[in-house]
N, C-alpha and C. Protein backbone atom coordinates (compact mmCIF):
# COMPACT_ATOMS: atom_id res chain seq x y z
N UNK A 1 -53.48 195.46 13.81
CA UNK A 1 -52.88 194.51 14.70
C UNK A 1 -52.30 195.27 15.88
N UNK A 2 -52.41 194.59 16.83
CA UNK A 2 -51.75 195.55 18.21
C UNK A 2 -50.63 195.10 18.10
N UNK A 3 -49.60 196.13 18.92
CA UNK A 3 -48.58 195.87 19.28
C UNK A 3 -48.51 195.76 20.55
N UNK A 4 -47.96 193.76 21.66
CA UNK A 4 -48.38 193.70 22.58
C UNK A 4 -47.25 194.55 23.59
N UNK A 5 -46.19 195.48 23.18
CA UNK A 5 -45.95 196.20 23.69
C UNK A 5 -46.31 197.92 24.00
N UNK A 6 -47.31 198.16 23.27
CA UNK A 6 -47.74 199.07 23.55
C UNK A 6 -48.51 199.43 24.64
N UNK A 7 -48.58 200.16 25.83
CA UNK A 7 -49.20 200.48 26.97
C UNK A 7 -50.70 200.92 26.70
N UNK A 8 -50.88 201.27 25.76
CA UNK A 8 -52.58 201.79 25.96
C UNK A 8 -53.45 200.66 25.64
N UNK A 9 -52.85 199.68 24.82
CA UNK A 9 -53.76 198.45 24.43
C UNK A 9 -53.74 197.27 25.80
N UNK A 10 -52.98 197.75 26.59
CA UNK A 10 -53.02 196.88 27.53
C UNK A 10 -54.19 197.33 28.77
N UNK A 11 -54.59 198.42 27.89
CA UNK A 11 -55.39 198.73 29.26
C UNK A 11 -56.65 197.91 29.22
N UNK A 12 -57.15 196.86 30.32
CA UNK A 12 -58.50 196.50 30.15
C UNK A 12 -59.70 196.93 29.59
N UNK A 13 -59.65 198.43 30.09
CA UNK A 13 -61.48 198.80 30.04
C UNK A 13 -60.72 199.23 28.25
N UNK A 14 -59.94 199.01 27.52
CA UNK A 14 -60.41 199.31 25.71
C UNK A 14 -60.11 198.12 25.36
N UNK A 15 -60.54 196.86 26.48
CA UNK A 15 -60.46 195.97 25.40
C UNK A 15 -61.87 194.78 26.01
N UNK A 16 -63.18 195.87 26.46
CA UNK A 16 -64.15 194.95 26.90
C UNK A 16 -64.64 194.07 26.10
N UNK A 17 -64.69 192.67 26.79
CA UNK A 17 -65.68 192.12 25.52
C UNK A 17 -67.14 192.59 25.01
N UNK A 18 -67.38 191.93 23.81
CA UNK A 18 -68.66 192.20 23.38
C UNK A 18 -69.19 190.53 23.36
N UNK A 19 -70.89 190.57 23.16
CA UNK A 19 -71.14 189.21 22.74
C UNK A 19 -71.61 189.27 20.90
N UNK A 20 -71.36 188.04 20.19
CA UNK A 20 -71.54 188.00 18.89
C UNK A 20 -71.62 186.27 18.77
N UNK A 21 -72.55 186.40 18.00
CA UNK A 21 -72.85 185.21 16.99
C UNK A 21 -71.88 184.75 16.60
N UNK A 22 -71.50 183.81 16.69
CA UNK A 22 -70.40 183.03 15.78
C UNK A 22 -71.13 181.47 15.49
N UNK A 23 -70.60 181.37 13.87
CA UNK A 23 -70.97 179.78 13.16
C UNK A 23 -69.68 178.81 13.74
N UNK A 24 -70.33 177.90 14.16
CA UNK A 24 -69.66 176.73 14.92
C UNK A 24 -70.19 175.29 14.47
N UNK A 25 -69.31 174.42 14.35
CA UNK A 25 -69.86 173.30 13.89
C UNK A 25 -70.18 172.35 15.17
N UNK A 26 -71.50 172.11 15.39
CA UNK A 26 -71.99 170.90 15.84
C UNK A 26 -72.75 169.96 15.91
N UNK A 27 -73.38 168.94 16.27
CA UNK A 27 -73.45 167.60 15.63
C UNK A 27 -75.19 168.06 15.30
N UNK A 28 -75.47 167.75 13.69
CA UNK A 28 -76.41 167.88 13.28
C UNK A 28 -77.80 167.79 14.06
N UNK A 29 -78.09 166.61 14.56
CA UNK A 29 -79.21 166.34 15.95
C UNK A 29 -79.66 167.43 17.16
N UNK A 30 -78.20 167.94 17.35
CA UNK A 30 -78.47 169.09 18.71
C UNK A 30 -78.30 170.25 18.02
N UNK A 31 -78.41 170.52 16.90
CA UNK A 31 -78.31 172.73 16.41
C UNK A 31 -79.25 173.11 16.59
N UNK A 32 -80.24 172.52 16.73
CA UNK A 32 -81.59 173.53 17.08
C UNK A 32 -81.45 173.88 18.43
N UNK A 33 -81.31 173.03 19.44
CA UNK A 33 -81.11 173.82 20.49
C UNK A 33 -80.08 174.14 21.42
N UNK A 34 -78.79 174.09 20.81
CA UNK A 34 -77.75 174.81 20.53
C UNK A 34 -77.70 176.25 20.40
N UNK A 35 -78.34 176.55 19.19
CA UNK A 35 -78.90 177.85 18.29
C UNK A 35 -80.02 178.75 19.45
N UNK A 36 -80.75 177.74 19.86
CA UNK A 36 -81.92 178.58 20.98
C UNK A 36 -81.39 178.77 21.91
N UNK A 37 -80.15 177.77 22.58
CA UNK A 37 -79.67 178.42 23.83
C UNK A 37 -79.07 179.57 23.41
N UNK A 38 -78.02 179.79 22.55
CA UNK A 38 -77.29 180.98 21.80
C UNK A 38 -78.00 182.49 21.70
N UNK A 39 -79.35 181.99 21.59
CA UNK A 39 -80.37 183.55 21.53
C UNK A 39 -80.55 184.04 22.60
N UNK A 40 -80.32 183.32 23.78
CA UNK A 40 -80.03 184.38 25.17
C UNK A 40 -79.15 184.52 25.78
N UNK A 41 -79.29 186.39 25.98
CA UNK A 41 -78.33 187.10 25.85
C UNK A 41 -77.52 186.43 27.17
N UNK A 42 -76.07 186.58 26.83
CA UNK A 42 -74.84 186.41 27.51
C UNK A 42 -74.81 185.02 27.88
N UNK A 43 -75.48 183.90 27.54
CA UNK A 43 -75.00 182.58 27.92
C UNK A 43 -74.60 181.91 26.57
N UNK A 44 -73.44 181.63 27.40
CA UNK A 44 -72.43 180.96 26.56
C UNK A 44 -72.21 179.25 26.05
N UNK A 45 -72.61 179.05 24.52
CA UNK A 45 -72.58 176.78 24.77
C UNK A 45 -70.98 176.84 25.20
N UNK A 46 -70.89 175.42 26.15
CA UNK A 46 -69.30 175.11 25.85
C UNK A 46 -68.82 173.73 25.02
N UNK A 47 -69.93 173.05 25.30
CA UNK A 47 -70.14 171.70 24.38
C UNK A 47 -71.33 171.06 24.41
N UNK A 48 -71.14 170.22 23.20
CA UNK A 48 -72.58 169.56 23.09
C UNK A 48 -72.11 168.43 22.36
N UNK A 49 -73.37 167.44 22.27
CA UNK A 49 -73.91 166.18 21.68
C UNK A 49 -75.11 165.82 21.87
N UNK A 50 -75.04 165.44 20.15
CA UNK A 50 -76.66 164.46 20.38
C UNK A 50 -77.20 163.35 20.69
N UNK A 51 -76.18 162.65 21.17
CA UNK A 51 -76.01 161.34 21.81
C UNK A 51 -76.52 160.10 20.79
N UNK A 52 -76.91 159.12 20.93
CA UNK A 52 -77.59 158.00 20.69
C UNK A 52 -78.34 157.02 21.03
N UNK A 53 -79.30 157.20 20.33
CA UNK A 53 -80.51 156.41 20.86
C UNK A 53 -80.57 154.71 21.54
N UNK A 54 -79.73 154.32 21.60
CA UNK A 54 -79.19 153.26 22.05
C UNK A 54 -78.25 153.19 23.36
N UNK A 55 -77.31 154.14 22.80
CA UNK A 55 -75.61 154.45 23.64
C UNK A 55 -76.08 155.69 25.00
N UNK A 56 -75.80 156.45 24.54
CA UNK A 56 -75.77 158.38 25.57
C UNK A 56 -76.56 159.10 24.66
N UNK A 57 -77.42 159.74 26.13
CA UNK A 57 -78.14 160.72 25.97
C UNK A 57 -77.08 161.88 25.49
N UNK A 58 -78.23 162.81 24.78
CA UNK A 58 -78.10 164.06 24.87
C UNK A 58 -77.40 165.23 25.59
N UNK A 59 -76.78 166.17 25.68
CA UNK A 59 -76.22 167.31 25.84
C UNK A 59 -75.95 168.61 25.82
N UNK A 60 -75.72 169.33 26.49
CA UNK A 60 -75.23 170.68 25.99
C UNK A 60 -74.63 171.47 27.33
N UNK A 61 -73.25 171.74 27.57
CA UNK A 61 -73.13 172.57 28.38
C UNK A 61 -72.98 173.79 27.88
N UNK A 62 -72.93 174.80 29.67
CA UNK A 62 -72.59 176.54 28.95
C UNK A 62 -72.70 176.90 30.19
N UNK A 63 -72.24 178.23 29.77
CA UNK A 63 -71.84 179.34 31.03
C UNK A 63 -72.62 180.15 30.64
N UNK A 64 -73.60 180.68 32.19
CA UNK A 64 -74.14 181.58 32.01
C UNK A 64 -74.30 182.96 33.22
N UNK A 65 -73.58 183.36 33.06
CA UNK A 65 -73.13 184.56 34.04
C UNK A 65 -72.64 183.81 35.84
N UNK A 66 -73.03 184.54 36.93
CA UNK A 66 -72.64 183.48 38.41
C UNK A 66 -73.67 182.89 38.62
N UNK A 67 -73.52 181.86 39.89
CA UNK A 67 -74.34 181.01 40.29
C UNK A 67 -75.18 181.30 40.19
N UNK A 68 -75.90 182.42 40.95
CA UNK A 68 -77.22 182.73 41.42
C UNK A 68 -77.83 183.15 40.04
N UNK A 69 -77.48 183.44 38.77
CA UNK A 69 -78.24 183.38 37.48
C UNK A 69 -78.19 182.65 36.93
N UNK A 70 -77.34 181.55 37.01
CA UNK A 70 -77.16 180.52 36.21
C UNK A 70 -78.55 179.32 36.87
N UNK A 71 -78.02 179.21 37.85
CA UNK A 71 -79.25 178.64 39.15
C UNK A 71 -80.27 178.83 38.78
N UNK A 72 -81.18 180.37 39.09
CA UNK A 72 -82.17 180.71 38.32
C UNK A 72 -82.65 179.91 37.00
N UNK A 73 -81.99 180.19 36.18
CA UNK A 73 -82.03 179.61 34.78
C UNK A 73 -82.33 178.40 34.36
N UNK A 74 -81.33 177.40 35.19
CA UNK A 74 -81.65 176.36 35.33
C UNK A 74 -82.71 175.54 36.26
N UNK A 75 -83.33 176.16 37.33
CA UNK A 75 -84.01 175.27 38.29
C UNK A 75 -85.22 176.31 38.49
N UNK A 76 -85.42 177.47 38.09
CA UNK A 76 -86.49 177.81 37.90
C UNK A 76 -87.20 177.99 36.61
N UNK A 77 -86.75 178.27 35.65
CA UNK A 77 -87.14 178.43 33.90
C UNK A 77 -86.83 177.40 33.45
N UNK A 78 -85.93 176.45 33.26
CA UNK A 78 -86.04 175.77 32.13
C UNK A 78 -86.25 174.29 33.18
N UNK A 79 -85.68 174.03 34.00
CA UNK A 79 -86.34 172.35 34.80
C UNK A 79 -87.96 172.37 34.64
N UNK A 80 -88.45 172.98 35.24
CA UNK A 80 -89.85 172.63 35.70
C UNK A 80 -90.69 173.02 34.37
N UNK A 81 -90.15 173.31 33.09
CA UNK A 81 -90.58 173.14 31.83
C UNK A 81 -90.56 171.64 31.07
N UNK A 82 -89.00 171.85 31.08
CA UNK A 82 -88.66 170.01 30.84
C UNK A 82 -89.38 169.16 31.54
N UNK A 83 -89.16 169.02 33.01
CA UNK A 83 -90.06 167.95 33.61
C UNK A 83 -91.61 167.74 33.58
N UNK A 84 -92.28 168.95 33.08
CA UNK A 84 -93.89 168.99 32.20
C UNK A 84 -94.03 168.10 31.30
N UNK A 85 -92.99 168.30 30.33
CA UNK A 85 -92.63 168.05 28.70
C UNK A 85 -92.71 166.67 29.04
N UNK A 86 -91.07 166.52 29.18
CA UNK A 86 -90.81 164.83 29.04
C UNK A 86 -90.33 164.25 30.65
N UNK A 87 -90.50 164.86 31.62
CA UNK A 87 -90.31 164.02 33.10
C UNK A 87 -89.19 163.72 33.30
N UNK A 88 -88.61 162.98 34.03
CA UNK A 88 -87.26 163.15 34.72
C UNK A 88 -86.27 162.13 33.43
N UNK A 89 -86.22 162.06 32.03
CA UNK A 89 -85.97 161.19 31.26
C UNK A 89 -85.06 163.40 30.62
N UNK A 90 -85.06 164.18 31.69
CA UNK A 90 -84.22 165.30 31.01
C UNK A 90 -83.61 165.41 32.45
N UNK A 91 -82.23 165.56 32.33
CA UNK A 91 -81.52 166.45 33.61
C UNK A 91 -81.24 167.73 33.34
N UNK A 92 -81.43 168.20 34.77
CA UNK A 92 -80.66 169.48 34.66
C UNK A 92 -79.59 169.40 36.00
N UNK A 93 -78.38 170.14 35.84
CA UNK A 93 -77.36 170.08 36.79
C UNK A 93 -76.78 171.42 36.33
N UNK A 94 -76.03 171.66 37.88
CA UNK A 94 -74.55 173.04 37.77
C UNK A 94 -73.36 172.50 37.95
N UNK A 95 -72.51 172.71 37.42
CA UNK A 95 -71.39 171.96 37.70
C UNK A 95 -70.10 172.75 38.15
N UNK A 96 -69.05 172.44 38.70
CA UNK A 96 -68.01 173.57 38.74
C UNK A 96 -66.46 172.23 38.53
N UNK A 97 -65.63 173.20 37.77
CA UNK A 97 -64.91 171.74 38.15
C UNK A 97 -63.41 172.67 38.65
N UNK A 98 -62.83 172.45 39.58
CA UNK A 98 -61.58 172.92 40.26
C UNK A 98 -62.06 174.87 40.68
N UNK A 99 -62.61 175.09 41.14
CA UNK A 99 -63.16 176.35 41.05
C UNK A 99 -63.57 177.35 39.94
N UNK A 100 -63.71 176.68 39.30
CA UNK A 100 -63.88 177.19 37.39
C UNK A 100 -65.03 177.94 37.43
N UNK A 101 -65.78 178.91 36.57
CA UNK A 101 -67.09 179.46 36.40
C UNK A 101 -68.01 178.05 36.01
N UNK A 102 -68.79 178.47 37.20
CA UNK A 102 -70.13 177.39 37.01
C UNK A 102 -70.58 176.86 35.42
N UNK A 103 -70.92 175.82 35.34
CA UNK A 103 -71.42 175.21 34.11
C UNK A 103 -72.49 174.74 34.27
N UNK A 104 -73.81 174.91 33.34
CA UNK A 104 -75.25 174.01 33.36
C UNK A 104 -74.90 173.07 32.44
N UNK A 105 -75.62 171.94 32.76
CA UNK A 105 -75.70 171.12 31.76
C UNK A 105 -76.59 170.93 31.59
N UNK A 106 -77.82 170.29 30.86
CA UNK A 106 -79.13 169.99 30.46
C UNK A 106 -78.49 168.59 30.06
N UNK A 107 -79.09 167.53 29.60
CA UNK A 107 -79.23 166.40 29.29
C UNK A 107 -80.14 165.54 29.39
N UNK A 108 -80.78 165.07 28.06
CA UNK A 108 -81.74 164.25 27.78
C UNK A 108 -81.64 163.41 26.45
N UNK A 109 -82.95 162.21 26.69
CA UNK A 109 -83.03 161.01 25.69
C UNK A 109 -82.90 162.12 24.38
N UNK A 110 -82.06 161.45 23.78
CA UNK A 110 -82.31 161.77 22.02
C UNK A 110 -83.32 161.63 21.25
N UNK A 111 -84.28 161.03 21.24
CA UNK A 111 -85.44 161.38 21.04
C UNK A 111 -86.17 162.45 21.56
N UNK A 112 -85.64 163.15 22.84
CA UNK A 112 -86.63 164.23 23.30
C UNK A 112 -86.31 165.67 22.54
N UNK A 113 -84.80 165.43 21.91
CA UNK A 113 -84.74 167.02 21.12
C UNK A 113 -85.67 167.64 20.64
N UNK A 114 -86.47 167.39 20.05
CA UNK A 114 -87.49 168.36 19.26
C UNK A 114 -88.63 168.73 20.56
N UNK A 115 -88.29 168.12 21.31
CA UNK A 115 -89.67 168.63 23.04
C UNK A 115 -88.60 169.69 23.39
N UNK A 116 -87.41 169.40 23.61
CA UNK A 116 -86.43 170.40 24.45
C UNK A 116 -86.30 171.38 23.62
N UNK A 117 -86.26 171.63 22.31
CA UNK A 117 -86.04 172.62 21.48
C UNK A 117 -87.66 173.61 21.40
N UNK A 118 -88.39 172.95 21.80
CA UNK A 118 -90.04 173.72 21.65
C UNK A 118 -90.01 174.31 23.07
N UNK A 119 -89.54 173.20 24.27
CA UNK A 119 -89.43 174.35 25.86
C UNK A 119 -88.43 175.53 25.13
N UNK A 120 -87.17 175.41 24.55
CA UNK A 120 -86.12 176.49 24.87
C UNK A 120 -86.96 177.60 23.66
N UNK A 121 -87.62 177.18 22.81
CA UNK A 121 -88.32 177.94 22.21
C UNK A 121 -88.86 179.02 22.46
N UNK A 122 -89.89 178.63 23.46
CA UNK A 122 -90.94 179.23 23.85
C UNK A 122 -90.27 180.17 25.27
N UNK A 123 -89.12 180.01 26.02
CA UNK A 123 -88.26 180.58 26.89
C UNK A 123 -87.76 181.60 26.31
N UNK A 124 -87.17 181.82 24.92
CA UNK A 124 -86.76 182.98 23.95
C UNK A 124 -87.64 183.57 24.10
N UNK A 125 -88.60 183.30 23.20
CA UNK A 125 -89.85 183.90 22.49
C UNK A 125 -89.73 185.05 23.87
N UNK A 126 -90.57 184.38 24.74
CA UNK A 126 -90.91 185.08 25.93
C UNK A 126 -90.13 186.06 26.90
N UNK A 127 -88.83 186.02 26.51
CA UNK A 127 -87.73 186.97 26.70
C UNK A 127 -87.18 187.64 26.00
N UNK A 128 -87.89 187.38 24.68
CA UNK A 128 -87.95 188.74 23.76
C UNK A 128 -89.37 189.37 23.41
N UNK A 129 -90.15 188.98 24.11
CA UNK A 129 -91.53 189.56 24.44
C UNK A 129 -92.31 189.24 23.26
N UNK A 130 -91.90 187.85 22.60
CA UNK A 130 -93.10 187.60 21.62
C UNK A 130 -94.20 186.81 22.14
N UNK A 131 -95.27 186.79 22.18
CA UNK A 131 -96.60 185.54 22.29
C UNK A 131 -96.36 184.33 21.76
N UNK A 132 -96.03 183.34 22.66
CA UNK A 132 -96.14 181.79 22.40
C UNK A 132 -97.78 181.44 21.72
């Protein structure tokens, strides 16, 4: 345990973060691609839902490094996958709220999870250099 008066633990650079897996509970419908966003490296979920097929779509926000990678991410790799898949029935957006670190959101019909989980699939795969 530190002691938060001690001067050497206060120093930043010995207390960089690392990234790690952690088990989190969320709503049965969205863990698959929850779990696939989670496999690339340094983006972070911040929330999710699987909405209802009747009520609200689908969900998942997260942070994924600054704009200009997050951007990337979202409007060059994973939009113009989704909109192949299932067409404008998926959003993608960046969001910021009071100057906060940028947020993506993805959002789509609840029925499309298992299409959105086969795009974010095949986006891993391929950034860990396996053959789709």
């Amino acid at each position: 345990m530190h002691n938060l008066d001690d001067q050497s633990c206060m120093e930043l650079e010995k207390h960089k973060p690392a990234w790690v897996r952690v088990n989190v509970q969320v709503d049965e419908g969205i863990a698959e691609v929850v779990s696939l966003l989670g496999e690339i490296e340094e983006l972070e979920t911040v929330e999710s839902c699987q909405g209802c097929p009747t009520e609200a779509k689908a969900f998942v926000y997260f942070h994924y490094g600054d704009w200009e990678r997050l951007c990337r991410f979202m409007f060059v790799t994973l939009a113009p996958r989704l909109d192949q898949q299932i067409g404008q029935s998926a959003l993608t957006s960046v969001e910021v709220f009071n100057g906060s670190v940028p947020l993506g959101k993805i959002s789509f019909n609840t029925e499309a999870i298992p299409i959105v989980a086969s795009v974010l699939r095949d986006i891993t795969q391929e950034r860990q250099g396996v053959p789709s």
